[in-house]
PDB file of N, CA and C in Angstrom:
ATOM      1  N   UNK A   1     -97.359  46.875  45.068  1.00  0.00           N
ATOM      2  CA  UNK A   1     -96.094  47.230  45.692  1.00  0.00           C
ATOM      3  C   UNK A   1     -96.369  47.616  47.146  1.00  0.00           C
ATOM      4  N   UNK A   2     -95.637  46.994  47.821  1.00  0.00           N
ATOM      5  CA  UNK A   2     -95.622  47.591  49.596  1.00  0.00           C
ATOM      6  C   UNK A   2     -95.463  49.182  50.089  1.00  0.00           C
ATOM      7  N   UNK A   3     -95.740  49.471  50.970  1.00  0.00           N
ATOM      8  CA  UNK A   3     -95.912  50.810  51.423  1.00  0.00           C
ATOM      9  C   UNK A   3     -94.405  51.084  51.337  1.00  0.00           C
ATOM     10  N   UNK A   4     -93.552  50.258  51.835  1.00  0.00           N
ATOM     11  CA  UNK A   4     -91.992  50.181  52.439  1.00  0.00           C
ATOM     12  C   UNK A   4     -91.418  50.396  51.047  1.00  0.00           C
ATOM     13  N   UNK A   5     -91.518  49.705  49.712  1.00  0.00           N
ATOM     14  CA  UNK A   5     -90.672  49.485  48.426  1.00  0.00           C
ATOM     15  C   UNK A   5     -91.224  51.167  48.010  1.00  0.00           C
ATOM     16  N   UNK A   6     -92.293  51.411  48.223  1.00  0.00           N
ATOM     17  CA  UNK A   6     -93.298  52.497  47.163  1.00  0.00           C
ATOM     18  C   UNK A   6     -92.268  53.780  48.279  1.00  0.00           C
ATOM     19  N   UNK A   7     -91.823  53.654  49.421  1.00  0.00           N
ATOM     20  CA  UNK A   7     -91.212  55.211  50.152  1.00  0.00           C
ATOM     21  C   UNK A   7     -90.050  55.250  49.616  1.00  0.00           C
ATOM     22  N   UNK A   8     -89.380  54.095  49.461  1.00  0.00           N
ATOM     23  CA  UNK A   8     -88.514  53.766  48.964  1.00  0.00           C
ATOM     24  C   UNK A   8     -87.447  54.622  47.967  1.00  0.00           C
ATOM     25  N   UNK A   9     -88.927  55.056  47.093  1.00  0.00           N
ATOM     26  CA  UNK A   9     -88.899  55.797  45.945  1.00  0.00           C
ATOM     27  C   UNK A   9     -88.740  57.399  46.202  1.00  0.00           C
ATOM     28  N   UNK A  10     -88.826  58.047  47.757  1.00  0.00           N
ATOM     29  CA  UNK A  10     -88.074  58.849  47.794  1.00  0.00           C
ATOM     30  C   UNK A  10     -87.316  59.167  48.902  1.00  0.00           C
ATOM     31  N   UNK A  11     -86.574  60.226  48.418  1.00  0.00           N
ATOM     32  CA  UNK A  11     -85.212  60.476  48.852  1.00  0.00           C
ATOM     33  C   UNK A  11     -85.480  61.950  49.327  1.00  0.00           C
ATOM     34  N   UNK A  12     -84.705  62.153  50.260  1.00  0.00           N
ATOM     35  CA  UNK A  12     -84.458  63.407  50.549  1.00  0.00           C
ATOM     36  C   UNK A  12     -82.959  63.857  50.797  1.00  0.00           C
ATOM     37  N   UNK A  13     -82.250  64.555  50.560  1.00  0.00           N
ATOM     38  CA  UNK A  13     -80.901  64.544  50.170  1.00  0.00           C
ATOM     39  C   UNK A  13     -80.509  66.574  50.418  1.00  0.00           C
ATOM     40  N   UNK A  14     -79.835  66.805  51.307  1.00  0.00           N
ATOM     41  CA  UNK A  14     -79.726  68.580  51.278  1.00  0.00           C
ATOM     42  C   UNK A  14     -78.900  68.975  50.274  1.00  0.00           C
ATOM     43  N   UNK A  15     -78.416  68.360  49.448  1.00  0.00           N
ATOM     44  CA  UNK A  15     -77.519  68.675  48.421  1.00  0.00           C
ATOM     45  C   UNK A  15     -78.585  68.503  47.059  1.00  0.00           C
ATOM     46  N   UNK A  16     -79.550  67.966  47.056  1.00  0.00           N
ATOM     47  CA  UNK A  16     -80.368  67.862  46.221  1.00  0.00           C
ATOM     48  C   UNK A  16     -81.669  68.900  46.369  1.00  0.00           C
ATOM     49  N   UNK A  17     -82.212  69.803  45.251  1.00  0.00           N
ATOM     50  CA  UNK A  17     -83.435  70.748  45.574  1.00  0.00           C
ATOM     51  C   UNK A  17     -83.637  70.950  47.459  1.00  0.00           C
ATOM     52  N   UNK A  18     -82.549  71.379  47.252  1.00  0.00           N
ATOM     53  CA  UNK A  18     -82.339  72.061  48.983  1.00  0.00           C
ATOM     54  C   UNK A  18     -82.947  71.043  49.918  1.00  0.00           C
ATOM     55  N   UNK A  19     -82.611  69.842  49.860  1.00  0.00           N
ATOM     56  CA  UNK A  19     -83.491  68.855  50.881  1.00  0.00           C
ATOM     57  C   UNK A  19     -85.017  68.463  50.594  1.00  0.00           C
ATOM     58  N   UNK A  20     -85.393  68.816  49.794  1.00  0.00           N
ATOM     59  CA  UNK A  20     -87.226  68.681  49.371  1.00  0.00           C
ATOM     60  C   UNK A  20     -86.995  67.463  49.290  1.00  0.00           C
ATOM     61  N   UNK A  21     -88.010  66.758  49.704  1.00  0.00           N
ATOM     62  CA  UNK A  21     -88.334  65.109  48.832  1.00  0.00           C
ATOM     63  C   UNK A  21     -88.204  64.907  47.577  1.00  0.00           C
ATOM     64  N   UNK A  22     -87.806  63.875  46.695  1.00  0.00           N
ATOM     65  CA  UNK A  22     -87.620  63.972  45.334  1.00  0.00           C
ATOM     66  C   UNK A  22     -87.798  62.357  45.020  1.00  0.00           C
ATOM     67  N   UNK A  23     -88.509  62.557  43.783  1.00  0.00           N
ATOM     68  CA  UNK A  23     -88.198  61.023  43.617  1.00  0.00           C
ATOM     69  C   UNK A  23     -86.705  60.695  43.115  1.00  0.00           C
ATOM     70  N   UNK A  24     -86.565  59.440  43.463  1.00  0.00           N
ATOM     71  CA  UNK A  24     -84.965  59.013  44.131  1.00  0.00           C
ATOM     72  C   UNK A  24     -84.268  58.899  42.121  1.00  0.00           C
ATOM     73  N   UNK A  25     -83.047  59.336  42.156  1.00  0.00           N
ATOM     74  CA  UNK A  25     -82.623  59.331  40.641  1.00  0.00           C
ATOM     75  C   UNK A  25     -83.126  60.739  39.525  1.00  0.00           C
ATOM     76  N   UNK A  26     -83.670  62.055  40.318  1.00  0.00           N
ATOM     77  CA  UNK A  26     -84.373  62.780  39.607  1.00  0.00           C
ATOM     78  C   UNK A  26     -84.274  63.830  40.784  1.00  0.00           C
ATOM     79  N   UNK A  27     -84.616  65.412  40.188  1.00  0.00           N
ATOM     80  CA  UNK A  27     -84.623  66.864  41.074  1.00  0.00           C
ATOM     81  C   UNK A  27     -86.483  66.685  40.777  1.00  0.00           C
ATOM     82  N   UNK A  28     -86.870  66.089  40.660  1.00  0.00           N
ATOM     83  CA  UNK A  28     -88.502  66.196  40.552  1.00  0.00           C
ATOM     84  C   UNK A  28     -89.360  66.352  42.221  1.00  0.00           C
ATOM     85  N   UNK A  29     -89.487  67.188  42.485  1.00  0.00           N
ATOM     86  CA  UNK A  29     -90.293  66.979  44.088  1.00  0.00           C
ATOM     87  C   UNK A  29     -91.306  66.258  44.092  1.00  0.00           C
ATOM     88  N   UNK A  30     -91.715  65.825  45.309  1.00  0.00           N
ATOM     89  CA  UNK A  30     -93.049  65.337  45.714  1.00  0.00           C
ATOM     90  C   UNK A  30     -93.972  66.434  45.443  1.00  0.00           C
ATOM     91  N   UNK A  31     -93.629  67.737  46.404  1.00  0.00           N
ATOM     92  CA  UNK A  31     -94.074  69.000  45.740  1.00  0.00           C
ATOM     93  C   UNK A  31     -94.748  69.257  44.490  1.00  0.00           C
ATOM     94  N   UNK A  32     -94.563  68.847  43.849  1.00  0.00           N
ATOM     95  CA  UNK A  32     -94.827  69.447  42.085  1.00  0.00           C
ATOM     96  C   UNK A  32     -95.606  68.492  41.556  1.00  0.00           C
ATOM     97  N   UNK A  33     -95.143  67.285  42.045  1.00  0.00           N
ATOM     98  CA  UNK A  33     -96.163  66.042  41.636  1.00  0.00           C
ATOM     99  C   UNK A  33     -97.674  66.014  42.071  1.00  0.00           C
ATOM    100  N   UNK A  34     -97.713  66.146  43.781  1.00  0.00           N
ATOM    101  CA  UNK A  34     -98.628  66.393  44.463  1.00  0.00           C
ATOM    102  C   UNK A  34     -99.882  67.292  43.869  1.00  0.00           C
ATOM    103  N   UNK A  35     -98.769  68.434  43.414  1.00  0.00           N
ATOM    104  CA  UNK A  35     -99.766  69.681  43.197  1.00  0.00           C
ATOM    105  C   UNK A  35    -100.612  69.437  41.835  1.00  0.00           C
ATOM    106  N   UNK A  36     -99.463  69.080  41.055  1.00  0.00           N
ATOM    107  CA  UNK A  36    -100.348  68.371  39.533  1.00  0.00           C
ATOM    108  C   UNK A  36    -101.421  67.425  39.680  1.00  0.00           C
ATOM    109  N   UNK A  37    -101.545  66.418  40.805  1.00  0.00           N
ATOM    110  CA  UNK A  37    -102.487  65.261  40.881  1.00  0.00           C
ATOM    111  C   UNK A  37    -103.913  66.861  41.307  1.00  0.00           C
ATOM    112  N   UNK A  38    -103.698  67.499  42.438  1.00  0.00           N
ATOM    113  CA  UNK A  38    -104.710  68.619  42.696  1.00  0.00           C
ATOM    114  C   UNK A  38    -105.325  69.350  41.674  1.00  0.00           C
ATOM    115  N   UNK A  39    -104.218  69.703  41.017  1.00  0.00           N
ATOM    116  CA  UNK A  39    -104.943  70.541  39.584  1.00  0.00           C
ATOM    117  C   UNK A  39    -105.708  69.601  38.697  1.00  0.00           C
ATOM    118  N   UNK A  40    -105.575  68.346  39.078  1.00  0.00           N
ATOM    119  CA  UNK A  40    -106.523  67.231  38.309  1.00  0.00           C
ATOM    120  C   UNK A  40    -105.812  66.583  37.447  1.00  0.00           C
ATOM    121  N   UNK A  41    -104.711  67.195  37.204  1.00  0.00           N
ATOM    122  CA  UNK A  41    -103.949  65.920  36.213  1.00  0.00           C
ATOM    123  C   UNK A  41    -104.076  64.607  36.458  1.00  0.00           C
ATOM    124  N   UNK A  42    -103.942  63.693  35.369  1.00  0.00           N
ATOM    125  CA  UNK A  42    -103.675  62.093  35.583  1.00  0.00           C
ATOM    126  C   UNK A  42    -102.587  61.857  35.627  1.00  0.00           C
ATOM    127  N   UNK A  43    -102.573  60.436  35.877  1.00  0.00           N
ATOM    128  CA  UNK A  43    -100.763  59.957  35.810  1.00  0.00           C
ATOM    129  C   UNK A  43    -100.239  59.622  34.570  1.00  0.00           C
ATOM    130  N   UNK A  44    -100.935  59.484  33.438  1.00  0.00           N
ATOM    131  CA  UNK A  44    -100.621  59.752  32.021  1.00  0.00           C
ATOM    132  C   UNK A  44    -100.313  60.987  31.844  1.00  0.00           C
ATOM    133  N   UNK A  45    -100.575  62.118  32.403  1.00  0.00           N
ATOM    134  CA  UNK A  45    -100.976  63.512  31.878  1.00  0.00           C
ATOM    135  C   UNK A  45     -99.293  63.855  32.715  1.00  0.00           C
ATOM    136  N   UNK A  46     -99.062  63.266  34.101  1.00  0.00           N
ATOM    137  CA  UNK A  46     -98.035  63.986  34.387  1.00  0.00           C
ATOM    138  C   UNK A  46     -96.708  62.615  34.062  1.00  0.00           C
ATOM    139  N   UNK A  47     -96.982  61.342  33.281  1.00  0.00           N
ATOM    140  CA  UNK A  47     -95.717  60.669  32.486  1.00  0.00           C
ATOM    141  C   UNK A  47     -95.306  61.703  31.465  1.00  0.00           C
ATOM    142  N   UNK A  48     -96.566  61.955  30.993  1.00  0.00           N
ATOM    143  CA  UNK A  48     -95.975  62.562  29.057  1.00  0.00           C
ATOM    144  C   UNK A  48     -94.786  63.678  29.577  1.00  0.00           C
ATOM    145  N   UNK A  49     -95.525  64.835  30.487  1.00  0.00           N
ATOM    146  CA  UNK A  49     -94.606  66.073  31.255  1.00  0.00           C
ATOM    147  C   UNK A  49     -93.514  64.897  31.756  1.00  0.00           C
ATOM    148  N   UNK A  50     -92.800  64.038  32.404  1.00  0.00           N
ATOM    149  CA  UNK A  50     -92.089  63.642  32.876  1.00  0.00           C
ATOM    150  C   UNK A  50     -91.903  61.957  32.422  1.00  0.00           C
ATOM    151  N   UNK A  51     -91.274  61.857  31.165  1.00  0.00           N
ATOM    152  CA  UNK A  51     -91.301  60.397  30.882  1.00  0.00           C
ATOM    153  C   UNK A  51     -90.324  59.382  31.718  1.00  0.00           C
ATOM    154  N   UNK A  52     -90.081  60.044  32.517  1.00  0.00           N
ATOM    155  CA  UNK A  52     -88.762  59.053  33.199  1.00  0.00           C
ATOM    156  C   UNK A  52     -89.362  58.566  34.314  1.00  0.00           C
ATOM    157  N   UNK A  53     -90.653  59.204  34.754  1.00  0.00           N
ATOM    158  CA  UNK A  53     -91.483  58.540  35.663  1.00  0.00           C
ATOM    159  C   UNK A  53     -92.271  57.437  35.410  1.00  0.00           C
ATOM    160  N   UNK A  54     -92.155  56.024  36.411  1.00  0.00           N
ATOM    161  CA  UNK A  54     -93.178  55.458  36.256  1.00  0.00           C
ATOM    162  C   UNK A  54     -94.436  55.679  37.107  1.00  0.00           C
ATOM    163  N   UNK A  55     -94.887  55.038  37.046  1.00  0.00           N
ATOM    164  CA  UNK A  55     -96.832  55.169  37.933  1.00  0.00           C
ATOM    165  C   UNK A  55     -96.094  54.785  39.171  1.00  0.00           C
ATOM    166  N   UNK A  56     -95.229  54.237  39.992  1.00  0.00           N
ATOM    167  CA  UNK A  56     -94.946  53.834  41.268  1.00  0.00           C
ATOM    168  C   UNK A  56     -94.407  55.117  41.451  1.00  0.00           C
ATOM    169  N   UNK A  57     -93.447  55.656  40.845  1.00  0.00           N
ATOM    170  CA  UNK A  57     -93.025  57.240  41.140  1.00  0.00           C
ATOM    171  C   UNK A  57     -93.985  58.117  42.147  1.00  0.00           C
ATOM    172  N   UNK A  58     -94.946  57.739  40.849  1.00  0.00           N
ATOM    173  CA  UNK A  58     -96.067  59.084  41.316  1.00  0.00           C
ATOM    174  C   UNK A  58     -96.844  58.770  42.726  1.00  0.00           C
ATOM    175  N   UNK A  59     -97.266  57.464  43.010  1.00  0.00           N
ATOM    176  CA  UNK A  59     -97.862  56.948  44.025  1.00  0.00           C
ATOM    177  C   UNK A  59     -97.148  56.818  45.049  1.00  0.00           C
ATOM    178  N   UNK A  60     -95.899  56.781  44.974  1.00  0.00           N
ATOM    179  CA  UNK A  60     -94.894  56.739  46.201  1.00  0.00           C
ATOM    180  C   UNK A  60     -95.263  58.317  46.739  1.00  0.00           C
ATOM    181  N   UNK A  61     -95.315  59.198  45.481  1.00  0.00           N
ATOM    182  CA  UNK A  61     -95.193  60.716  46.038  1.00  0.00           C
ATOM    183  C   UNK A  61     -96.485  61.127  46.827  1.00  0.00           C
ATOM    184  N   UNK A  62     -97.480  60.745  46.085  1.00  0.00           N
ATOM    185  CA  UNK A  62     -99.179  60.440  46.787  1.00  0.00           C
ATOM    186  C   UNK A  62     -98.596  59.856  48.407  1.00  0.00           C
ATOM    187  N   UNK A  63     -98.359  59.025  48.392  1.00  0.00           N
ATOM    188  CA  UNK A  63     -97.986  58.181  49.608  1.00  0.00           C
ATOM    189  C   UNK A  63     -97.199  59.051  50.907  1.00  0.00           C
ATOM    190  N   UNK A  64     -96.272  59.195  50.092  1.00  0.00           N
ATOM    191  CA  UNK A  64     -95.302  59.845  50.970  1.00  0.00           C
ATOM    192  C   UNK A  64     -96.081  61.584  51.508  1.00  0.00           C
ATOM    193  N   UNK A  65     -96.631  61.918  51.029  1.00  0.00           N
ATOM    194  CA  UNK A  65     -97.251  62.950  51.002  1.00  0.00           C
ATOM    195  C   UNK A  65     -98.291  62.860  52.423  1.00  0.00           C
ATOM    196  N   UNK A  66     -99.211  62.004  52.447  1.00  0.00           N
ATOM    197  CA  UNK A  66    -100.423  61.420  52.889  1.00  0.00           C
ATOM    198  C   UNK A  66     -99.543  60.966  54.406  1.00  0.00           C
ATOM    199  N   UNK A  67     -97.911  60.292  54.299  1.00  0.00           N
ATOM    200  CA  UNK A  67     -97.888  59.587  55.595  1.00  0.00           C
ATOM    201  C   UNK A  67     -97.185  61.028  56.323  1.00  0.00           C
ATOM    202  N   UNK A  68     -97.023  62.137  55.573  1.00  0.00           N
ATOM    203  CA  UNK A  68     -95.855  63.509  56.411  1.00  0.00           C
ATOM    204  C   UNK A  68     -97.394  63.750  56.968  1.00  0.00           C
ATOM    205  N   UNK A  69     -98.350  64.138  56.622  1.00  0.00           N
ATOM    206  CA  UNK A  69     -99.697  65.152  56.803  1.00  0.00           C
ATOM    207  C   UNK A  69    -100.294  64.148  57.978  1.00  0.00           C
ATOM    208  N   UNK A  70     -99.934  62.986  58.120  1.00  0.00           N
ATOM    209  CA  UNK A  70    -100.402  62.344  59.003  1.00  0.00           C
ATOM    210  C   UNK A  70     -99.812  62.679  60.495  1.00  0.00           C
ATOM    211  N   UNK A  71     -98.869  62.799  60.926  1.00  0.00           N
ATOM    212  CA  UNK A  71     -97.499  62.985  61.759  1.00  0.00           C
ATOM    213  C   UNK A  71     -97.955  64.704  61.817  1.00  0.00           C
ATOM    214  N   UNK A  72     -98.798  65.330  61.144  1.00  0.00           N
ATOM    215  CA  UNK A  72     -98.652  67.135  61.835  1.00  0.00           C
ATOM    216  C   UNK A  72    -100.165  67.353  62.513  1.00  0.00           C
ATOM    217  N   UNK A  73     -99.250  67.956  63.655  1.00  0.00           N
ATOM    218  CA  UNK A  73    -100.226  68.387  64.408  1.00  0.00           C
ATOM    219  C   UNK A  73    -100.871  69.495  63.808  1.00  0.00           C
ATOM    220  N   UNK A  74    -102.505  69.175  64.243  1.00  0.00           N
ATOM    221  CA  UNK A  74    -103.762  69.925  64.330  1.00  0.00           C
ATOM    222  C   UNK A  74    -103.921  70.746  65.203  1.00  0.00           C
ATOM    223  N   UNK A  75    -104.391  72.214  65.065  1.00  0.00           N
ATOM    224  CA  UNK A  75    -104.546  73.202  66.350  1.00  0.00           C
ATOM    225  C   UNK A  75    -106.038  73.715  66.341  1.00  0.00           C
ATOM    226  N   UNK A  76    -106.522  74.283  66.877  1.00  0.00           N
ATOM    227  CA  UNK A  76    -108.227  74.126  67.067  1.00  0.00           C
ATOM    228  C   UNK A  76    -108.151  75.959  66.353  1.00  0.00           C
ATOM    229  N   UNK A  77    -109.588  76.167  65.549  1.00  0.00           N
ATOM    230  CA  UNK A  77    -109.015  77.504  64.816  1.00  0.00           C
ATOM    231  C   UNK A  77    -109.731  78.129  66.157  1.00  0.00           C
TER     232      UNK A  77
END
């Protein structure tokens, strides 16, 4: 799937979880997804918790995640 179809997959909406990213059709954040891939979950591990997700869900959120962190500025400590 293309970078473009996979962002696709989310939405940001201020009427929805106060504007957070979400995957599109769902109150699920990028947020929560993100953090589960960190704690080590798999993408089996976070379908079963969320069956309405597919694997593009989750990788859009990976994605989308990876292209915001790209775009913020760095400050020297």
């Amino acid at each position: 799937m293309t970078e473009k179809k996979l962002l696709k997959r989310i939405v940001i909406d201020p009427k929805i979880m106060l504007g957070k990213p979400v995957i599109k059709g769902t109150r699920l954040t990028v947020e929560i997804i993100v953090e589960k891939i960190a704690y080590g979950e798999t993408m089996e591990e976070i379908k079963k918790d969320y069956p309405f997700l597919k694997e593009d869900d989750i990788r859009a959120a990976v994605l989308y995640a990876a292209k915001r962190l790209a775009h913020e500025e760095v400050y020297a400590a």
